[in-house]
PDB file of N, CA and C in Angstrom:
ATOM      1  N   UNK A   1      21.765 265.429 -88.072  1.00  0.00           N
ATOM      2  CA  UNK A   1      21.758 265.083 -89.496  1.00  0.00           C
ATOM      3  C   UNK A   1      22.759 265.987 -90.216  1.00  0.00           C
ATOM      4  N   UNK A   2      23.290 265.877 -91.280  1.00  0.00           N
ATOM      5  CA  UNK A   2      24.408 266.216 -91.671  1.00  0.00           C
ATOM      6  C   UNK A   2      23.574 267.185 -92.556  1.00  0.00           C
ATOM      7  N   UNK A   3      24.286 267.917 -93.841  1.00  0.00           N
ATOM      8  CA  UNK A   3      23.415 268.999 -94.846  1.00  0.00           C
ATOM      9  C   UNK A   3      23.193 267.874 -96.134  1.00  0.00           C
ATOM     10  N   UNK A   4      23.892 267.397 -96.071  1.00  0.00           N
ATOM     11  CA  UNK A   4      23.570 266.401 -97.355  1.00  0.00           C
ATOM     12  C   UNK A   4      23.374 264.552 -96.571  1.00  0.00           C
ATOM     13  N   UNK A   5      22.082 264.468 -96.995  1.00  0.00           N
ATOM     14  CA  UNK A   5      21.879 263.169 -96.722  1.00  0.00           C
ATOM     15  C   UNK A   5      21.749 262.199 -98.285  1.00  0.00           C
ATOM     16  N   UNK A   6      22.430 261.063 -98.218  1.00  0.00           N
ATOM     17  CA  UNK A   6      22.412 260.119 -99.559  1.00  0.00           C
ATOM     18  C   UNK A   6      21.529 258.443 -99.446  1.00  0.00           C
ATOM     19  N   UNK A   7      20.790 258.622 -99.144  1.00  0.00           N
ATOM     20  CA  UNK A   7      20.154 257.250 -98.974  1.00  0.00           C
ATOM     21  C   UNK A   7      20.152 256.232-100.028  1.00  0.00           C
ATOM     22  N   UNK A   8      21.083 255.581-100.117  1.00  0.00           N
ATOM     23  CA  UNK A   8      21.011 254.321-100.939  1.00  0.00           C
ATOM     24  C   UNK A   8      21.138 252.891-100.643  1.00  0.00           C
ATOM     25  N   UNK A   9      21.601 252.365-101.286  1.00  0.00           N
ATOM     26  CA  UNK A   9      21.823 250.591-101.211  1.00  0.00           C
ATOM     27  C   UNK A   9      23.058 250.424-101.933  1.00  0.00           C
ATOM     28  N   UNK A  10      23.036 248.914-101.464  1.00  0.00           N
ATOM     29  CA  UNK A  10      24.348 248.448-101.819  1.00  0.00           C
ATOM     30  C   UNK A  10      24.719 247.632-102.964  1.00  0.00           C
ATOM     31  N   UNK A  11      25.761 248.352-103.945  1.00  0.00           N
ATOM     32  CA  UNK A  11      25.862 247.971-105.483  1.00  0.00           C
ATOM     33  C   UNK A  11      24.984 248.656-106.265  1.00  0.00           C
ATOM     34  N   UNK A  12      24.600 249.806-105.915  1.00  0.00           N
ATOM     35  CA  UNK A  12      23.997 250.624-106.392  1.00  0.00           C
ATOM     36  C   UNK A  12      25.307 251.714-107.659  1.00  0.00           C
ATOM     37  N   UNK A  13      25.156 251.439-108.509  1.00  0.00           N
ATOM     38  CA  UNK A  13      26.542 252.385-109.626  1.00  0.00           C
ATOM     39  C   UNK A  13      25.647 253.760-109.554  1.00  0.00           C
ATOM     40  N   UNK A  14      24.544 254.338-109.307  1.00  0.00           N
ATOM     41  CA  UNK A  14      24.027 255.458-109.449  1.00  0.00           C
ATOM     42  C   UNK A  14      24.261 255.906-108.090  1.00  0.00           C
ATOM     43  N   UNK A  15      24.137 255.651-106.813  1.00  0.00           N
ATOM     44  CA  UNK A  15      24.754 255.781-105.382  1.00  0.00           C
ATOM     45  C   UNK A  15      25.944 256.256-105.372  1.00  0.00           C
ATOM     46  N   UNK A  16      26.910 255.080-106.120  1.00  0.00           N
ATOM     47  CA  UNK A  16      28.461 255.601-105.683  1.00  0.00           C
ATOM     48  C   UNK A  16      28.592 256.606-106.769  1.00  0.00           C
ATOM     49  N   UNK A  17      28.224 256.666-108.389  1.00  0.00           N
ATOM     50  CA  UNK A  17      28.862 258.071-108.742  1.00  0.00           C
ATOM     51  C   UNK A  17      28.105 259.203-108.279  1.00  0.00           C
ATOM     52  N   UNK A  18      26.511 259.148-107.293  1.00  0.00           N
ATOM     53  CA  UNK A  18      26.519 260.179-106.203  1.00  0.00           C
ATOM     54  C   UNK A  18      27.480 260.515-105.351  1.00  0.00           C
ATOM     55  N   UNK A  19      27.910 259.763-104.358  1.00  0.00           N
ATOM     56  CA  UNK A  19      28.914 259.784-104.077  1.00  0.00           C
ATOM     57  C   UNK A  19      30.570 260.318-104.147  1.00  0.00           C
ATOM     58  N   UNK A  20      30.474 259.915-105.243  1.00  0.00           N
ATOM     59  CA  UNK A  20      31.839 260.044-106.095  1.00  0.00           C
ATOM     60  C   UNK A  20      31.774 261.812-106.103  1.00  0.00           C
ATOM     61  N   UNK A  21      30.608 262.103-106.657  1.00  0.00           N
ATOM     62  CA  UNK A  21      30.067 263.624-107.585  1.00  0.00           C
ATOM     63  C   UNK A  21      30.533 264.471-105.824  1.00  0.00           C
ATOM     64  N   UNK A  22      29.846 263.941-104.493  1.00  0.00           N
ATOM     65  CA  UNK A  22      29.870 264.730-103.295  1.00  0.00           C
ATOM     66  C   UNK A  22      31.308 264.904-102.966  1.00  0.00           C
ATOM     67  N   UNK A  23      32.045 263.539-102.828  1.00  0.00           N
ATOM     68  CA  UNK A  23      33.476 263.381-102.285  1.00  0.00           C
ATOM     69  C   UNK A  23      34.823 264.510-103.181  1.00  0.00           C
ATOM     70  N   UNK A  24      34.220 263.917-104.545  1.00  0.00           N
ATOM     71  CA  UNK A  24      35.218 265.306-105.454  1.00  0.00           C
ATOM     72  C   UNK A  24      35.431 267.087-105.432  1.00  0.00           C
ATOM     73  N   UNK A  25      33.131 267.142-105.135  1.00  0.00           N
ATOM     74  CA  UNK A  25      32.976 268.564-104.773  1.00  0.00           C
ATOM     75  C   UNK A  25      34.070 268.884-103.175  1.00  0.00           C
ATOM     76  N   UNK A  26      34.105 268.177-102.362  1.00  0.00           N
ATOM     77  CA  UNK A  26      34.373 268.334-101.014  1.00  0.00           C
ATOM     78  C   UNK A  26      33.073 268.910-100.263  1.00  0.00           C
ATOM     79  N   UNK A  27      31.915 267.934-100.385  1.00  0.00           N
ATOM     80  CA  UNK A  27      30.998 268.499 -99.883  1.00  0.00           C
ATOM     81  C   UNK A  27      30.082 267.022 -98.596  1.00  0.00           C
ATOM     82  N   UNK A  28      30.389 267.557 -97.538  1.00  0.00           N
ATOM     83  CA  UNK A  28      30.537 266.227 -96.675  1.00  0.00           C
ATOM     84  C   UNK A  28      28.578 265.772 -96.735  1.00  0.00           C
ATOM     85  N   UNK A  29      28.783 264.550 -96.405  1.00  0.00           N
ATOM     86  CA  UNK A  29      27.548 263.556 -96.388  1.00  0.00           C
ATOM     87  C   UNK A  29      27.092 262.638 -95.519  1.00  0.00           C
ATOM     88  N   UNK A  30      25.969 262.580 -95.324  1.00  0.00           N
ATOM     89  CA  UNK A  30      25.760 261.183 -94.413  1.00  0.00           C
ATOM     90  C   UNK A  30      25.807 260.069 -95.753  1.00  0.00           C
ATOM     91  N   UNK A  31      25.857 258.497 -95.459  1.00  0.00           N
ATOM     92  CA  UNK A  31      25.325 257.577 -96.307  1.00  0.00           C
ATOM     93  C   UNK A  31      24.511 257.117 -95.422  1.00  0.00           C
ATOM     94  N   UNK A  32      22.899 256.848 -95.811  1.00  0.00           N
ATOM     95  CA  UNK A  32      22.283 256.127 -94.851  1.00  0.00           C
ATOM     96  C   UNK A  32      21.796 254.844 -96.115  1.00  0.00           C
ATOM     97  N   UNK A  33      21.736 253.087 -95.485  1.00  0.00           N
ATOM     98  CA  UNK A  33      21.868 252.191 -96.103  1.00  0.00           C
ATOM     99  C   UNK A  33      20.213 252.717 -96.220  1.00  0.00           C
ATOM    100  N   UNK A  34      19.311 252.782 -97.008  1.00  0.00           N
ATOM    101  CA  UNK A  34      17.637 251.901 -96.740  1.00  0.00           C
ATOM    102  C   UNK A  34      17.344 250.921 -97.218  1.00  0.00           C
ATOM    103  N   UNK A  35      18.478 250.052 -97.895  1.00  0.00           N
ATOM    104  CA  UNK A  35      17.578 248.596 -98.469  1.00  0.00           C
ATOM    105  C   UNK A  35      18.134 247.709 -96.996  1.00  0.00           C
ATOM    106  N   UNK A  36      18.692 247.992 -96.216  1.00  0.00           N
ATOM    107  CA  UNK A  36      18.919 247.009 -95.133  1.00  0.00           C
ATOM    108  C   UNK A  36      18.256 247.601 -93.548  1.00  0.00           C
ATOM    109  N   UNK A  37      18.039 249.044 -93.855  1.00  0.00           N
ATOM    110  CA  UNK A  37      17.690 249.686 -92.450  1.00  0.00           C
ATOM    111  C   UNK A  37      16.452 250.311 -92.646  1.00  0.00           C
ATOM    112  N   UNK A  38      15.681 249.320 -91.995  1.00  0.00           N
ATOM    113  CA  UNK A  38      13.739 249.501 -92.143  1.00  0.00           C
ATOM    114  C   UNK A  38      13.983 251.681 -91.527  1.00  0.00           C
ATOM    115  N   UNK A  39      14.400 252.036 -90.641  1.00  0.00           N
ATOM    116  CA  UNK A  39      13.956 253.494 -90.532  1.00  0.00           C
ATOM    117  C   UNK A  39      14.717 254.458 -91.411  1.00  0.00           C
ATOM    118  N   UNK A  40      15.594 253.900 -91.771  1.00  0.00           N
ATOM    119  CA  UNK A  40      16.189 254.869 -93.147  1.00  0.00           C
ATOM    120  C   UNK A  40      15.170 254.708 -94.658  1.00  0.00           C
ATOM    121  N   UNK A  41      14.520 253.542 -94.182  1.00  0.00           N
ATOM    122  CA  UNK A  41      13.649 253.164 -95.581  1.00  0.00           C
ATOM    123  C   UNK A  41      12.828 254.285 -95.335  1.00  0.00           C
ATOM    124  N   UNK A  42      12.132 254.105 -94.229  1.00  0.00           N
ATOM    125  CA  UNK A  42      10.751 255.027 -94.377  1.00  0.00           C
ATOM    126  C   UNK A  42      11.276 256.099 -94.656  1.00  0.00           C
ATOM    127  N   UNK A  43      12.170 256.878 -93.913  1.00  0.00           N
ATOM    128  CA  UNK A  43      12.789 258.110 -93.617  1.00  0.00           C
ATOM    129  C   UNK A  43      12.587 258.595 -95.364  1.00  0.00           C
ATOM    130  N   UNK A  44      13.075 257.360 -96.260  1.00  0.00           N
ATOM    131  CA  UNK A  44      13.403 257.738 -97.618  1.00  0.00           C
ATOM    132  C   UNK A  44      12.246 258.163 -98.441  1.00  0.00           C
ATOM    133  N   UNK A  45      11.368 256.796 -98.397  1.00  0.00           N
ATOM    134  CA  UNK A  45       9.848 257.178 -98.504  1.00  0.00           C
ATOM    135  C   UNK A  45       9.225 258.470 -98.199  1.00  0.00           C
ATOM    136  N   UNK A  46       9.952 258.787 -97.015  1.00  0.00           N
ATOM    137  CA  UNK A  46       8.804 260.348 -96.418  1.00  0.00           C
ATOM    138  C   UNK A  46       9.252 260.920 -97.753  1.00  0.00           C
ATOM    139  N   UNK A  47      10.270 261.184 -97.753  1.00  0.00           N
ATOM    140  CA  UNK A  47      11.088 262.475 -98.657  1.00  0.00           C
ATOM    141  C   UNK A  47      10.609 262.147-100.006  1.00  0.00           C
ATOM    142  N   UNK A  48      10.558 260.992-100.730  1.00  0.00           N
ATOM    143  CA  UNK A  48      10.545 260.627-101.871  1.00  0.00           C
ATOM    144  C   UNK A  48       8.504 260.504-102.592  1.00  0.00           C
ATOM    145  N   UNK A  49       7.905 260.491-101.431  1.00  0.00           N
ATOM    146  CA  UNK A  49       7.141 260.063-101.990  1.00  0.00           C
ATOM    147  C   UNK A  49       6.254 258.984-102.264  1.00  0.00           C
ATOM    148  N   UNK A  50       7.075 258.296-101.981  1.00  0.00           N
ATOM    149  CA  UNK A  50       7.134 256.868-101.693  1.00  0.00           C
ATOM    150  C   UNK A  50       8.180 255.989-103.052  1.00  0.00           C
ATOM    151  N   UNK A  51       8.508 256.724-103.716  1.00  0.00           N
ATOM    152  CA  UNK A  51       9.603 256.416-104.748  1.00  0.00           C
ATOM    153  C   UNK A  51      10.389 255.514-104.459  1.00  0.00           C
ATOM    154  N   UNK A  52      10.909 254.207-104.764  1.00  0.00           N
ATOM    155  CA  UNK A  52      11.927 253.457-104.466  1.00  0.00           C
ATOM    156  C   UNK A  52      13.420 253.665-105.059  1.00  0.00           C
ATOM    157  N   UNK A  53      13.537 254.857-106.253  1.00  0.00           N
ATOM    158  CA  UNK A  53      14.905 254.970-106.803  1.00  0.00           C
ATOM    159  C   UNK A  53      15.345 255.723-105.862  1.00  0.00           C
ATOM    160  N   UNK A  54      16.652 254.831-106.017  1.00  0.00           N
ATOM    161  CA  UNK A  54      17.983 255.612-105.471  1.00  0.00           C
ATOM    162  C   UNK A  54      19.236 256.098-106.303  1.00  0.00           C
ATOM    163  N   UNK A  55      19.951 256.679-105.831  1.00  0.00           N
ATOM    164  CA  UNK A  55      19.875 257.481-104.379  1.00  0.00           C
ATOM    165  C   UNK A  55      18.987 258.315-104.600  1.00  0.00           C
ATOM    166  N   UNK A  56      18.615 259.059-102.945  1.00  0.00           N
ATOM    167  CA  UNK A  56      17.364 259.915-102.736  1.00  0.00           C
ATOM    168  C   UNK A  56      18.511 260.649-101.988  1.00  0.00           C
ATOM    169  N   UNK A  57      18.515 262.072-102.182  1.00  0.00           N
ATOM    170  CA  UNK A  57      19.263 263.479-102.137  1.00  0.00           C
ATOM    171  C   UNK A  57      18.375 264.067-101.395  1.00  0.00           C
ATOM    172  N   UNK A  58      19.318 264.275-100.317  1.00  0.00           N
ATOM    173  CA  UNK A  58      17.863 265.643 -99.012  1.00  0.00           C
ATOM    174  C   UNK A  58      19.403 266.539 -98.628  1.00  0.00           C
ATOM    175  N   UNK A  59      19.349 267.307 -99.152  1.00  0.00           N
ATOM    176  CA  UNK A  59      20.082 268.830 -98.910  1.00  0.00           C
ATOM    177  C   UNK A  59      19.335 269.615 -97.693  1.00  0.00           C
ATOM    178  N   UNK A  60      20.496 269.675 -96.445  1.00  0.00           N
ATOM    179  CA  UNK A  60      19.474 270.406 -95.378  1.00  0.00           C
ATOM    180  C   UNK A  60      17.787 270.229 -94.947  1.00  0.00           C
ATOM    181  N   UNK A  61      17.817 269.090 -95.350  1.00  0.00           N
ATOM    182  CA  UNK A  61      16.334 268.253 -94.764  1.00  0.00           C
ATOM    183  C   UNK A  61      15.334 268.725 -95.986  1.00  0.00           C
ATOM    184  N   UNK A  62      15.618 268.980 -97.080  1.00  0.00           N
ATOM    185  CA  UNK A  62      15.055 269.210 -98.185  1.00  0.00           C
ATOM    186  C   UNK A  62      15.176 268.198 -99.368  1.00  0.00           C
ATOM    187  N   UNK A  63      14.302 267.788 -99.917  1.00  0.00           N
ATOM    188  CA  UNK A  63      14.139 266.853-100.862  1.00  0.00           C
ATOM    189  C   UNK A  63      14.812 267.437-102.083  1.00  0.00           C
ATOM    190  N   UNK A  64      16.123 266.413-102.413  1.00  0.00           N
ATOM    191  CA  UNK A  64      16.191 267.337-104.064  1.00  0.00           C
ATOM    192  C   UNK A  64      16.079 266.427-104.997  1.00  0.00           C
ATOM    193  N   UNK A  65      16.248 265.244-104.854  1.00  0.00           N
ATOM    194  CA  UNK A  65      15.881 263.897-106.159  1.00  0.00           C
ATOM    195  C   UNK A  65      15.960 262.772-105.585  1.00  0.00           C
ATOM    196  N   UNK A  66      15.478 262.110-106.887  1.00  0.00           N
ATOM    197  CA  UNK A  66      15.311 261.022-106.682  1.00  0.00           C
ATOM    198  C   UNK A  66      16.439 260.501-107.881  1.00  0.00           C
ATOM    199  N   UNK A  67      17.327 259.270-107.780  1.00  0.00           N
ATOM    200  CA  UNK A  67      17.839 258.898-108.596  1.00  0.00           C
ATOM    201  C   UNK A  67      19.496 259.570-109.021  1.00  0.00           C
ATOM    202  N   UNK A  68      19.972 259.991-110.103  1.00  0.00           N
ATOM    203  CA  UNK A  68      21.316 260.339-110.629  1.00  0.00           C
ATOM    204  C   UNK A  68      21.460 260.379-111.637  1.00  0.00           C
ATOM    205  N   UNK A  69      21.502 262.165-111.884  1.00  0.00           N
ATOM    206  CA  UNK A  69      21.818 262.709-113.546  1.00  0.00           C
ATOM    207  C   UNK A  69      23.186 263.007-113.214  1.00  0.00           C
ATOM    208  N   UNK A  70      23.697 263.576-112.438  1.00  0.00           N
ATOM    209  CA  UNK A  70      24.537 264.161-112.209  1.00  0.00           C
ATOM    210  C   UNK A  70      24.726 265.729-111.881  1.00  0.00           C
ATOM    211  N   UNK A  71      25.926 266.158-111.728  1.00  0.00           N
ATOM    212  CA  UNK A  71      25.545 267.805-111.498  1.00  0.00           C
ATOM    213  C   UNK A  71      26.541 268.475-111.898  1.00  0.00           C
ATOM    214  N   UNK A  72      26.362 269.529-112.105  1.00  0.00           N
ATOM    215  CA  UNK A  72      27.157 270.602-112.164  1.00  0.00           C
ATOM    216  C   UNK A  72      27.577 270.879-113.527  1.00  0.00           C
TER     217      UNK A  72
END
């Protein structure tokens, strides 16, 4: 697993300016799909709670949100 995991879906505008926010820092990522890949779903669920917003942010296998304010 990578240090930053991004679990989202597709056409998600809160996903990609996650995204966007990781790629600019230079801070590398997995993308894992969960609206199409039943074990990335759960995977998301564990972390979240059972929360369905995305993206769901796990820093080093640590839960850090749910969703996209942005950072920094």
């Amino acid at each position: 697993m990578a240090d930053v995991v991004l679990y989202t879906k597709p056409g998600c505008p809160y996903c990609a300016k996650a995204r966007a926010w990781y790629t600019e820092q230079s801070i590398a990522f997995e993308e894992r799909n969960a609206q199409d890949n039943a074990e990335y779903r759960k995977e998301m669920f564990a972390y979240s709670g059972g929360d369905p917003t995305v993206p769901v942010i796990v820093e080093k296998g640590v839960y850090k949100q749910s969703g996209w304010e942005g950072r920094g």
